[in-house]
PDB file of N, CA and C in Angstrom:
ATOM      1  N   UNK A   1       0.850  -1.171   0.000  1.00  0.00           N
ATOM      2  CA  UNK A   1       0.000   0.000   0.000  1.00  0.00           C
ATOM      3  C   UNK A   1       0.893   1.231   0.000  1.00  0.00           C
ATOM      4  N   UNK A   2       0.617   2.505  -0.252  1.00  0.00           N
ATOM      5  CA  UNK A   2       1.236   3.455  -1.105  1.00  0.00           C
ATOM      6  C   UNK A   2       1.269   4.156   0.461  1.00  0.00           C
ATOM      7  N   UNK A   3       2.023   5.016   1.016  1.00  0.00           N
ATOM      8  CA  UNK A   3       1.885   5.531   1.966  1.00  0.00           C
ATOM      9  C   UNK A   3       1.323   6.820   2.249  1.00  0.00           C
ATOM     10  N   UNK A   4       0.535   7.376   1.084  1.00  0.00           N
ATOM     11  CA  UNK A   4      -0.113   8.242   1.167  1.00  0.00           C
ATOM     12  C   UNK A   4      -1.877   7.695   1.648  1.00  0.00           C
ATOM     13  N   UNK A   5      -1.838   6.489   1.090  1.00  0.00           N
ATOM     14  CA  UNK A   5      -3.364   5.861   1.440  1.00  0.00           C
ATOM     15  C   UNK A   5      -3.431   5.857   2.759  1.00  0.00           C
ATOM     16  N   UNK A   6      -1.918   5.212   3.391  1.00  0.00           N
ATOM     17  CA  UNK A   6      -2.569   4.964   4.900  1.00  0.00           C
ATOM     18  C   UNK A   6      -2.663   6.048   5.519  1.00  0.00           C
ATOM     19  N   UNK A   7      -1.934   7.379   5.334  1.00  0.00           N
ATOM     20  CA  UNK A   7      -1.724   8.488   5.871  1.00  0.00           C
ATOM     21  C   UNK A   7      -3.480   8.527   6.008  1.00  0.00           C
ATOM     22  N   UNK A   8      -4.325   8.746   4.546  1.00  0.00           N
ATOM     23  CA  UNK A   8      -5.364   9.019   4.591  1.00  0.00           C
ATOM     24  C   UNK A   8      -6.128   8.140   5.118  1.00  0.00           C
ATOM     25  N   UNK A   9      -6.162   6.627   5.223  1.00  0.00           N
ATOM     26  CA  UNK A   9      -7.037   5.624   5.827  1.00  0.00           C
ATOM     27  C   UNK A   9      -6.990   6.121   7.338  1.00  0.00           C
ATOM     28  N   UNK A  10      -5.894   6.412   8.396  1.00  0.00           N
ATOM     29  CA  UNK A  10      -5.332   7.052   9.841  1.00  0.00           C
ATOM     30  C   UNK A  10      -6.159   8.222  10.254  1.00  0.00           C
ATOM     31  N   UNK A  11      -6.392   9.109   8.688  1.00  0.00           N
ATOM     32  CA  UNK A  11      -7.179  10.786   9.243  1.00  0.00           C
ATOM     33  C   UNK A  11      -8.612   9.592   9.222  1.00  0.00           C
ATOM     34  N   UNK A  12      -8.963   9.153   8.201  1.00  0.00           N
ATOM     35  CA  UNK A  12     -10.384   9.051   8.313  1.00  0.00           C
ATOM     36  C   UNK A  12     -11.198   8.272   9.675  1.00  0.00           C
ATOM     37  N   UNK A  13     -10.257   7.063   9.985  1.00  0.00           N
ATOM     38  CA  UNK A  13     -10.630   6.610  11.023  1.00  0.00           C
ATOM     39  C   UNK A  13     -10.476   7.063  12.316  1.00  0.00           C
ATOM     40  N   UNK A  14     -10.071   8.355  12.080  1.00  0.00           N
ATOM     41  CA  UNK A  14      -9.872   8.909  13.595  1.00  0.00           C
ATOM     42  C   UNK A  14     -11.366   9.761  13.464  1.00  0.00           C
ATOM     43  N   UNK A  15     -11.582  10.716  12.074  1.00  0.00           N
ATOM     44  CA  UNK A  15     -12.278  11.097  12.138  1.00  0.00           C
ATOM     45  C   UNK A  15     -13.717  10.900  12.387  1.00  0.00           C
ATOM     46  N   UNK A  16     -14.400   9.579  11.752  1.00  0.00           N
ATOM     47  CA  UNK A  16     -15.025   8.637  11.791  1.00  0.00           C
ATOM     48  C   UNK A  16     -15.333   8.047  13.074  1.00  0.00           C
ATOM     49  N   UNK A  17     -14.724   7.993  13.616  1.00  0.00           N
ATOM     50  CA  UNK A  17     -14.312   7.191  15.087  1.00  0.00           C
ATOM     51  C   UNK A  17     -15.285   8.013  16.114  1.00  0.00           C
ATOM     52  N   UNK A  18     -15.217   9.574  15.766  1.00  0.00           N
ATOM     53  CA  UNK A  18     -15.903  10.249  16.754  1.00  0.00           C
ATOM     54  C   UNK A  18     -17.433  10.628  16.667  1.00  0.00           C
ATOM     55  N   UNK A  19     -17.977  10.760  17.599  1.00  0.00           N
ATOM     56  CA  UNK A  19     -19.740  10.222  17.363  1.00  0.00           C
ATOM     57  C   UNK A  19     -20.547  11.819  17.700  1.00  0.00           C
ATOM     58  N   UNK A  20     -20.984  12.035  16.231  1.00  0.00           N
ATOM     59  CA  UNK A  20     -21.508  13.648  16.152  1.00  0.00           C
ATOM     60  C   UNK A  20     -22.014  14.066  17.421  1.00  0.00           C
ATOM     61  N   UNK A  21     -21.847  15.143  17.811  1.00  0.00           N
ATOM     62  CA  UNK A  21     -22.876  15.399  18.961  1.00  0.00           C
ATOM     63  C   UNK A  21     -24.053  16.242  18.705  1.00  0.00           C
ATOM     64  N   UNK A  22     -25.021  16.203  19.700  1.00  0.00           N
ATOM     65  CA  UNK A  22     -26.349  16.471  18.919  1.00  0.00           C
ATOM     66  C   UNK A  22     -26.804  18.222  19.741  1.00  0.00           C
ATOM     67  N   UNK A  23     -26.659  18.814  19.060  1.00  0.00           N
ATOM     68  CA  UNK A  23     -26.794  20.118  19.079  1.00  0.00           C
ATOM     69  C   UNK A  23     -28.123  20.740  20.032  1.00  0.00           C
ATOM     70  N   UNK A  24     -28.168  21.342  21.350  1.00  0.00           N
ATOM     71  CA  UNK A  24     -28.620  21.841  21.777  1.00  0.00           C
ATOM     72  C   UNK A  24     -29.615  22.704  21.291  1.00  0.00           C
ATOM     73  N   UNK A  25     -30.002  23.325  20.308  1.00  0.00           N
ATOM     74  CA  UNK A  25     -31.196  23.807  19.455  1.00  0.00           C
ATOM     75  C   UNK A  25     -32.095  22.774  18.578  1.00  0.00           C
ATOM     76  N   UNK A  26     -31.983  21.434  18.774  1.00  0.00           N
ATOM     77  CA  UNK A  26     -32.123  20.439  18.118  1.00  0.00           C
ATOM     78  C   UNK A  26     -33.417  19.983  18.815  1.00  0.00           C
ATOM     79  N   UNK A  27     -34.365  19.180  17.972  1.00  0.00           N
ATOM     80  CA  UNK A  27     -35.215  18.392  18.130  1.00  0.00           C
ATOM     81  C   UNK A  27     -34.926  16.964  18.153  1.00  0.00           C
ATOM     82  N   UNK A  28     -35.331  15.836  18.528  1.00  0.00           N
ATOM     83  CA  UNK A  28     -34.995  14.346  18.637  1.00  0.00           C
ATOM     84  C   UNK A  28     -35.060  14.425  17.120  1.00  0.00           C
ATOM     85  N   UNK A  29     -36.269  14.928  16.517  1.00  0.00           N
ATOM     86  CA  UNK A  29     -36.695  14.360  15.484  1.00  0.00           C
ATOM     87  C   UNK A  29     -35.381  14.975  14.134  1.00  0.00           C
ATOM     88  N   UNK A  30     -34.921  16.273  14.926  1.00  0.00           N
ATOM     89  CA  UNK A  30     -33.679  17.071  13.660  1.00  0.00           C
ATOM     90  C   UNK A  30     -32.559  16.207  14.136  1.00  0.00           C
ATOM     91  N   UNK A  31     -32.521  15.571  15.221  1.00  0.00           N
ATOM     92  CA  UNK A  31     -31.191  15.169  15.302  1.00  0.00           C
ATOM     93  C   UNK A  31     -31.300  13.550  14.453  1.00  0.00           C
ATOM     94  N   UNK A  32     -32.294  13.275  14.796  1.00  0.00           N
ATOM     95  CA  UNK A  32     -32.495  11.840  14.179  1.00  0.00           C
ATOM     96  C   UNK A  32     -32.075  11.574  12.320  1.00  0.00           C
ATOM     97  N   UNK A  33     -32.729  13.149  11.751  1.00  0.00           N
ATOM     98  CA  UNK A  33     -32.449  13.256  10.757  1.00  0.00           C
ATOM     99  C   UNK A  33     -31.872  13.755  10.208  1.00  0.00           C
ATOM    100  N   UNK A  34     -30.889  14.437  10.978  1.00  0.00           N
ATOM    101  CA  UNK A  34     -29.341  14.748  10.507  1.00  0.00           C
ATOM    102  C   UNK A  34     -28.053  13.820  10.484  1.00  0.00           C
ATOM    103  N   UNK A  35     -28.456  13.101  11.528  1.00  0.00           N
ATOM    104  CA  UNK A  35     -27.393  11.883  11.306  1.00  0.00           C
ATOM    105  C   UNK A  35     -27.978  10.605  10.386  1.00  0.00           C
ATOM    106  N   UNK A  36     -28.995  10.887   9.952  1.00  0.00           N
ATOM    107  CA  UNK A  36     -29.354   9.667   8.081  1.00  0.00           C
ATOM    108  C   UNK A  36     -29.140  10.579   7.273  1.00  0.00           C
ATOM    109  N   UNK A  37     -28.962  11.901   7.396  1.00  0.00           N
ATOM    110  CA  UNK A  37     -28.252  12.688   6.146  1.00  0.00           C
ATOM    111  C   UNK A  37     -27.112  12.475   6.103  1.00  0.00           C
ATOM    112  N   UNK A  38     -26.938  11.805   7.267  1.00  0.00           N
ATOM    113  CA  UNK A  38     -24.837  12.091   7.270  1.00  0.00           C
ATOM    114  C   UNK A  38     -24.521  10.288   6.840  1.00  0.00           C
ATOM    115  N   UNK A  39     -25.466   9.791   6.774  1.00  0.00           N
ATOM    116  CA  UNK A  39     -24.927   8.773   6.036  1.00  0.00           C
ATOM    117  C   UNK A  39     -25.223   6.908   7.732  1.00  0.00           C
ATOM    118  N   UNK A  40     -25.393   7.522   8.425  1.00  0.00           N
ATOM    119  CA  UNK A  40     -25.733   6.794   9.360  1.00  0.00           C
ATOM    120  C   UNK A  40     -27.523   6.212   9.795  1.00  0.00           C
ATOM    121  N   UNK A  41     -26.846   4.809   9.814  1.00  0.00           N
ATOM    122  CA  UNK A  41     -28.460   3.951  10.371  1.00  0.00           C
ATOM    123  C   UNK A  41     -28.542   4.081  11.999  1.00  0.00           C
ATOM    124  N   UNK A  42     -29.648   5.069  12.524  1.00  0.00           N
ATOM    125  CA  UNK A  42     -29.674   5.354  13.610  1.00  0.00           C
ATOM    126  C   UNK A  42     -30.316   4.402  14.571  1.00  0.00           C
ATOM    127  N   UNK A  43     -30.025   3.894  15.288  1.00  0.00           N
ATOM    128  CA  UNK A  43     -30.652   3.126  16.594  1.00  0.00           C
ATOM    129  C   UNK A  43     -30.628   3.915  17.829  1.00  0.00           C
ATOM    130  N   UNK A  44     -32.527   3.840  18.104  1.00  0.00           N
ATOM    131  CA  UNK A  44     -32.852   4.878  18.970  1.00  0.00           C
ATOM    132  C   UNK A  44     -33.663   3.968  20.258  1.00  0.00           C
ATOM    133  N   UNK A  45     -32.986   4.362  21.154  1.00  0.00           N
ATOM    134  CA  UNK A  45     -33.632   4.018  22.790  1.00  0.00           C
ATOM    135  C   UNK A  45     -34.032   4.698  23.582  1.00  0.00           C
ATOM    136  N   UNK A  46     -35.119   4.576  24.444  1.00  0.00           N
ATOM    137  CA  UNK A  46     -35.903   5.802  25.037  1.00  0.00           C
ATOM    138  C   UNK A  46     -36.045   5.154  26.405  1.00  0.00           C
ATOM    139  N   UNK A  47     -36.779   6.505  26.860  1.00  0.00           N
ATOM    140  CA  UNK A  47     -37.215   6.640  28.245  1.00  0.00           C
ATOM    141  C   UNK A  47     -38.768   7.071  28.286  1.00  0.00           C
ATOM    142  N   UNK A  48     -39.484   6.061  28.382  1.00  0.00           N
ATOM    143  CA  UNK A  48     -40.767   7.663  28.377  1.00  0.00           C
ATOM    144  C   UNK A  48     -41.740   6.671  27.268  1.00  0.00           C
ATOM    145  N   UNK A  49     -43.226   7.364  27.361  1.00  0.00           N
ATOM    146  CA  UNK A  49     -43.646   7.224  26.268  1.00  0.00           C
ATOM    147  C   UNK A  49     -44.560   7.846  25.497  1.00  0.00           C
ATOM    148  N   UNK A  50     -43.982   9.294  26.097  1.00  0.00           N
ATOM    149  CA  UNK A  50     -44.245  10.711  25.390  1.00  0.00           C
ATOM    150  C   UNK A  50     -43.882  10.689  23.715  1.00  0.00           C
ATOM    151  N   UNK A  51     -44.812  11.602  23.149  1.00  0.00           N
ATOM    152  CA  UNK A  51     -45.076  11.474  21.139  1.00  0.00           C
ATOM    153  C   UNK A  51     -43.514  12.269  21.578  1.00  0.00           C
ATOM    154  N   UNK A  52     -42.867  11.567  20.161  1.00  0.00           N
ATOM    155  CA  UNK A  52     -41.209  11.497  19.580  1.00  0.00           C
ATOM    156  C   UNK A  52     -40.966  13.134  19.798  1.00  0.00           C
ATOM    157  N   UNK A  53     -41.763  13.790  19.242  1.00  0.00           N
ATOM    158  CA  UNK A  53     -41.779  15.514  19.456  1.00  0.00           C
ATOM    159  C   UNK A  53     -41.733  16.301  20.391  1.00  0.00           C
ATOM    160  N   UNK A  54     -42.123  15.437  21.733  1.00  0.00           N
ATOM    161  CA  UNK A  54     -42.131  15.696  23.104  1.00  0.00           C
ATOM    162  C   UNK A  54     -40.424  15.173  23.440  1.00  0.00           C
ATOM    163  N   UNK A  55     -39.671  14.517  23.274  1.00  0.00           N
ATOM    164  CA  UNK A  55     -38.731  14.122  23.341  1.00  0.00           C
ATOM    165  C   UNK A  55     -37.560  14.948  23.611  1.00  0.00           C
ATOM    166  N   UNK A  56     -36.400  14.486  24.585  1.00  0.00           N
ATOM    167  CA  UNK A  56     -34.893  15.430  24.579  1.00  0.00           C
ATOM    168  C   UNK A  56     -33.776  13.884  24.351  1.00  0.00           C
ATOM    169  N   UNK A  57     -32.996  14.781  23.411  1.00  0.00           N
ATOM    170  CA  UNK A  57     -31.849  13.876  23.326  1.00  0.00           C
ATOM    171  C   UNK A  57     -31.170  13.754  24.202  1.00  0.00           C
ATOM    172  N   UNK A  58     -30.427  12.439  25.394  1.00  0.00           N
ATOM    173  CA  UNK A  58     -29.541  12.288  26.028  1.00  0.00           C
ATOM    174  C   UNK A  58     -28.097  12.300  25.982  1.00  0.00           C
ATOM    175  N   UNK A  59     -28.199  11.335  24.704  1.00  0.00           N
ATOM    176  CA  UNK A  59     -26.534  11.047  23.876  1.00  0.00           C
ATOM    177  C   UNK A  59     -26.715  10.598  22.699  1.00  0.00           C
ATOM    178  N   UNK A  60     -25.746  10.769  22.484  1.00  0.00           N
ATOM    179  CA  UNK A  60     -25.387  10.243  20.327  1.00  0.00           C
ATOM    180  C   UNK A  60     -24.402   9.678  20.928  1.00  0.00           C
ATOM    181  N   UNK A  61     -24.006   8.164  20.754  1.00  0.00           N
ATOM    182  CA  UNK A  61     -23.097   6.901  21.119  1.00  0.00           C
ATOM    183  C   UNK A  61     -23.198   6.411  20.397  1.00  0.00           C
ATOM    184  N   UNK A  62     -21.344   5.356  20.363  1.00  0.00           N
ATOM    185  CA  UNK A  62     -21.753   4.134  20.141  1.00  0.00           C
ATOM    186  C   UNK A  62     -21.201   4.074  18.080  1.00  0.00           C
ATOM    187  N   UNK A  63     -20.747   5.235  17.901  1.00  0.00           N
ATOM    188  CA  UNK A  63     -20.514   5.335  16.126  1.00  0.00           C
ATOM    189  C   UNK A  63     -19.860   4.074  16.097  1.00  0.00           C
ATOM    190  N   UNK A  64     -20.826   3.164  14.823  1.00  0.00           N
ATOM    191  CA  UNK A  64     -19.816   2.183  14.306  1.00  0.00           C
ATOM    192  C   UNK A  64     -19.315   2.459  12.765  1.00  0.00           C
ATOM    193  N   UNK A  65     -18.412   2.292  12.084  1.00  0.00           N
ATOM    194  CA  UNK A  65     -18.328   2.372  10.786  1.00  0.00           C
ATOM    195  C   UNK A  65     -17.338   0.690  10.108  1.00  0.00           C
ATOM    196  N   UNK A  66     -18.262   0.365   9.279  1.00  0.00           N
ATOM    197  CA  UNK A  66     -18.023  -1.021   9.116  1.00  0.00           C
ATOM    198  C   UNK A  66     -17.423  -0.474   7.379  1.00  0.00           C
ATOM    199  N   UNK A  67     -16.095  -0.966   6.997  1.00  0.00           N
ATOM    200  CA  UNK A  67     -15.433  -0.696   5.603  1.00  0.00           C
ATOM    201  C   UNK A  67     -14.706  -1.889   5.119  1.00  0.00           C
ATOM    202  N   UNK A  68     -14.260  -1.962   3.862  1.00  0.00           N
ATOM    203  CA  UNK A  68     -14.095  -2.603   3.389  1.00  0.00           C
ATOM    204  C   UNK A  68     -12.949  -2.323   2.628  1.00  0.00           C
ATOM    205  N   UNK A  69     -11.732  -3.074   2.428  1.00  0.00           N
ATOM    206  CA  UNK A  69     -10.604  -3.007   1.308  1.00  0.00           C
ATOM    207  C   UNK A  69     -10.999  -3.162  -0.559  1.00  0.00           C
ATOM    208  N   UNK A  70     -11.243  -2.490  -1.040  1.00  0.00           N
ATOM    209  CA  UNK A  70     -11.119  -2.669  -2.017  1.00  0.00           C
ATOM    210  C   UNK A  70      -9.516  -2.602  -2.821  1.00  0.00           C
ATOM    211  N   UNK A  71      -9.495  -3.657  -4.032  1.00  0.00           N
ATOM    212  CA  UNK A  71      -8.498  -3.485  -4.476  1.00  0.00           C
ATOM    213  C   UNK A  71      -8.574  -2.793  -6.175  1.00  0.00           C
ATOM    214  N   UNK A  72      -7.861  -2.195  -6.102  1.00  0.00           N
ATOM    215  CA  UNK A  72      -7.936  -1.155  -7.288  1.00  0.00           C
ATOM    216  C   UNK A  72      -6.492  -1.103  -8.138  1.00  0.00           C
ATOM    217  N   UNK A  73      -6.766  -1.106  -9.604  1.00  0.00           N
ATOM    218  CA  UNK A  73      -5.923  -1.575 -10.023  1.00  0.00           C
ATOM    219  C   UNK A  73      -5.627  -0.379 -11.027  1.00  0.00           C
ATOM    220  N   UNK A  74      -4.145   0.367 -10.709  1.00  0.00           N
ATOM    221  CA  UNK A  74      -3.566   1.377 -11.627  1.00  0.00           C
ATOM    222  C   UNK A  74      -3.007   1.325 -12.434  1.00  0.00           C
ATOM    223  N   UNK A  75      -2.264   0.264 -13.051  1.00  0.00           N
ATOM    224  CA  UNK A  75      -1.612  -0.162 -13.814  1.00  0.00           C
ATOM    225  C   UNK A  75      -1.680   0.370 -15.504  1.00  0.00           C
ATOM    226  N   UNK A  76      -0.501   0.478 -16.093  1.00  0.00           N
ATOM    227  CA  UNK A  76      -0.776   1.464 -17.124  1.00  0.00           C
ATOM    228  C   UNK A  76      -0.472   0.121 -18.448  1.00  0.00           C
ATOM    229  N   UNK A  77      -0.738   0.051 -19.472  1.00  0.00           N
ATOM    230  CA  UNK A  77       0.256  -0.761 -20.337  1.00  0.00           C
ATOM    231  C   UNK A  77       0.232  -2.478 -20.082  1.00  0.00           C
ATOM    232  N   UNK A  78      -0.814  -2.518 -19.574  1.00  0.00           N
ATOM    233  CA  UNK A  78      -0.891  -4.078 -18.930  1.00  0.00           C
ATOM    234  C   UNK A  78      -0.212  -4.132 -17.874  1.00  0.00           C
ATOM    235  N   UNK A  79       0.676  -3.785 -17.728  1.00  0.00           N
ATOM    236  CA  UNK A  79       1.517  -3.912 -15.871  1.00  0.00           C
ATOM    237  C   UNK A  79       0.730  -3.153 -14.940  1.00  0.00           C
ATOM    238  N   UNK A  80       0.291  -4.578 -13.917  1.00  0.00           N
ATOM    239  CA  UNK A  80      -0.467  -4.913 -12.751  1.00  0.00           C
ATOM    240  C   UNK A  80      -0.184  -3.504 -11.757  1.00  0.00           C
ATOM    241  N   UNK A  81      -0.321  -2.458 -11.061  1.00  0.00           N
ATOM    242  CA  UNK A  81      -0.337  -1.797  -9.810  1.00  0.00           C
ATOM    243  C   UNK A  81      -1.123  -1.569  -9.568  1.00  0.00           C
ATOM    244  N   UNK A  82      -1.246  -2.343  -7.902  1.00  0.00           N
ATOM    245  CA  UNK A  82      -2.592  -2.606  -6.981  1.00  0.00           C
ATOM    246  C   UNK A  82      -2.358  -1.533  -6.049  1.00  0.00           C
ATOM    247  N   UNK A  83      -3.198  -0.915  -6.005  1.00  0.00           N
ATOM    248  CA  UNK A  83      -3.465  -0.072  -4.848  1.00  0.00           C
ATOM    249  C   UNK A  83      -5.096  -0.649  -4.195  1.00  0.00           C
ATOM    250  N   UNK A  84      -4.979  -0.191  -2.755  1.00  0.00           N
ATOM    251  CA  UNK A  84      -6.226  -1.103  -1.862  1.00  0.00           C
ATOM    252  C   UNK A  84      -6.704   0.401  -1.520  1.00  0.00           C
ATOM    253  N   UNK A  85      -8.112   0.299  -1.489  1.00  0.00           N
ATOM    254  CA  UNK A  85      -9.031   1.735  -0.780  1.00  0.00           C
ATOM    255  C   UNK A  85      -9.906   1.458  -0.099  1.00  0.00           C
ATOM    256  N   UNK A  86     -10.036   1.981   0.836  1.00  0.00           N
ATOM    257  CA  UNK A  86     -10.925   1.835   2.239  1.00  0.00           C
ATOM    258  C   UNK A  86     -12.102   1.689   1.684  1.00  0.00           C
ATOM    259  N   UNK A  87     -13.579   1.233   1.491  1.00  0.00           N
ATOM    260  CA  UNK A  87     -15.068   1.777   1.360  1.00  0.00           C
ATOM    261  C   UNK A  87     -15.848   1.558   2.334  1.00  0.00           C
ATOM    262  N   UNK A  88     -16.396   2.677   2.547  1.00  0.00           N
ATOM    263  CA  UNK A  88     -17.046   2.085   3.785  1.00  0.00           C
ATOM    264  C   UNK A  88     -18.849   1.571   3.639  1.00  0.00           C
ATOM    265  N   UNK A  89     -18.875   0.292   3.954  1.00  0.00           N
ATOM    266  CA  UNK A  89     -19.949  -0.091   3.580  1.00  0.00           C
ATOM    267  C   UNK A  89     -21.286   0.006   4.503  1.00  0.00           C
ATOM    268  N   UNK A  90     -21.022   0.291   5.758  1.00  0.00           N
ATOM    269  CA  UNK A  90     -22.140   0.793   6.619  1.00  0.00           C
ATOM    270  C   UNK A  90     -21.517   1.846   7.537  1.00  0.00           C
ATOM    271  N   UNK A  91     -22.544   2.549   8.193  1.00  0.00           N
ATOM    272  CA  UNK A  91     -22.152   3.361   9.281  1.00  0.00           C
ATOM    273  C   UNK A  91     -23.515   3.171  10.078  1.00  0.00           C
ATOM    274  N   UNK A  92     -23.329   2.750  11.767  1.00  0.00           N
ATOM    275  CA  UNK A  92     -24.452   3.011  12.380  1.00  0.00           C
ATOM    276  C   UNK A  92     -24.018   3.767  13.660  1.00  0.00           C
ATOM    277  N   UNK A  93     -25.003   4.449  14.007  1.00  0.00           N
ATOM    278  CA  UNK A  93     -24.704   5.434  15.812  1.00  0.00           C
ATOM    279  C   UNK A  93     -26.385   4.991  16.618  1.00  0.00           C
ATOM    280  N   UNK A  94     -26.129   5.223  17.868  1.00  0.00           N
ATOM    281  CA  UNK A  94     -27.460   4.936  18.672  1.00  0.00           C
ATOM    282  C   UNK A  94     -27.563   6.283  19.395  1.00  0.00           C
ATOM    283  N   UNK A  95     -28.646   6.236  19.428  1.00  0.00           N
ATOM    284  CA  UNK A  95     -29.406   8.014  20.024  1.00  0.00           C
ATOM    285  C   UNK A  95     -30.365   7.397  21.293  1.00  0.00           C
ATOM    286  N   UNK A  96     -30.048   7.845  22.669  1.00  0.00           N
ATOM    287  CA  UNK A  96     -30.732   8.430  23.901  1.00  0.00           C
ATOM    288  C   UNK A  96     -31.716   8.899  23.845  1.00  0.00           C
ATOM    289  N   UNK A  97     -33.030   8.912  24.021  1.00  0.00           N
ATOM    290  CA  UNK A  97     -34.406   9.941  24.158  1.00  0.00           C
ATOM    291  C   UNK A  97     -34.731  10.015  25.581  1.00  0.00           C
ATOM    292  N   UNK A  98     -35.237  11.078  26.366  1.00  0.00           N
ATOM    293  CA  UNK A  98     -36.021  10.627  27.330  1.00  0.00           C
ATOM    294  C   UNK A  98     -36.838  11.110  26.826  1.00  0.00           C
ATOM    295  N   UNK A  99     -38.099  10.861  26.805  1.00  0.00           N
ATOM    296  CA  UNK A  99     -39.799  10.895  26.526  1.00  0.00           C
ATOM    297  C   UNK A  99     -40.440  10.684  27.847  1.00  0.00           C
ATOM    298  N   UNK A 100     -39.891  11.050  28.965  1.00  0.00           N
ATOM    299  CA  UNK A 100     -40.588  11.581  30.170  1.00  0.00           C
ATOM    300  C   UNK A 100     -41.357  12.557  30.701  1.00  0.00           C
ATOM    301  N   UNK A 101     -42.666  12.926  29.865  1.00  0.00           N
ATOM    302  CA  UNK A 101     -43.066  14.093  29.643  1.00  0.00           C
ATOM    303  C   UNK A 101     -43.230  14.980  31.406  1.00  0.00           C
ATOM    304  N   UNK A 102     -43.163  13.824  32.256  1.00  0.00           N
ATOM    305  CA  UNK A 102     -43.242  14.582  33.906  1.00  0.00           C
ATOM    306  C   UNK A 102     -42.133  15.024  34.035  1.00  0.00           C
ATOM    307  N   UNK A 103     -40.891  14.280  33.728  1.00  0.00           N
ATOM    308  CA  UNK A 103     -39.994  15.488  34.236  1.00  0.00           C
ATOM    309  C   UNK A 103     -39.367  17.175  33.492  1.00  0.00           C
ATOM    310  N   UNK A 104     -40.326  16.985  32.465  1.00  0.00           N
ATOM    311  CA  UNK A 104     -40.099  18.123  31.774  1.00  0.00           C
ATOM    312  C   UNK A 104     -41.161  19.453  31.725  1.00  0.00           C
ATOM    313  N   UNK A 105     -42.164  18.898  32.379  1.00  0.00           N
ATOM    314  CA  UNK A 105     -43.486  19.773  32.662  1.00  0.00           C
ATOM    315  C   UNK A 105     -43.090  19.999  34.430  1.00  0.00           C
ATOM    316  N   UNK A 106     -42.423  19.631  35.007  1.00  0.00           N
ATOM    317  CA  UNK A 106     -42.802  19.898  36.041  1.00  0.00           C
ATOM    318  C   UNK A 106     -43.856  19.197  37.341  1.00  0.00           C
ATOM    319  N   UNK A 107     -44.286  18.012  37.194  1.00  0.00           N
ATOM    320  CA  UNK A 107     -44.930  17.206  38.118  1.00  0.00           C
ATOM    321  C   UNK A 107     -44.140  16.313  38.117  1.00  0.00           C
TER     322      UNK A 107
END
């Protein structure tokens, strides 16, 4: 492998590695659907069984990103050069709700 790939395979998995956090102006329901814009299958666990809209996010945990080696072939003139590239074939994160509508009203 070319040592510029791994340089780049090293940034991505660090980057990757870290699990969005979910923004304080946010709804369950914007955060839910900002991280399937970003490319992630969300798994969501709750507290409560207050409507999804009534909801506060606890945590965004748990980023997995599942990839794959592909091998890719540069070779000019019939002579073989393999270079391998990361793809990543899934990404999933799990999202916190409490849906405790008492402790958020106040009784």
């Amino acid at each position: 492998m070319r040592p510029y790939l791994t340089t780049v395979s090293l940034a991505a998995a660090v980057l990757l590695g870290c699990a969005p956090p979910a923004h304080a102006d946010e709804s369950a329901l914007d955060t839910i659907g900002r991280l399937e814009s970003e490319g992630y299958t969300v798994n969501v666990d709750r507290v409560g069984s207050a409507p999804i809209d009534q909801c506060v996010v606890t945590s965004v945990r748990n980023p997995q990103t599942i990839t794959r080696l592909i091998r890719v072939d540069n070779g000019h003139n019939g002579k073989h050069d393999y270079d391998y590239v990361e793809v990543v074939v899934s990404r999933s994160i799990s999202v916190s709700l409490d849906c405790t509508a008492n402790l958020r009203h106040g009784s």
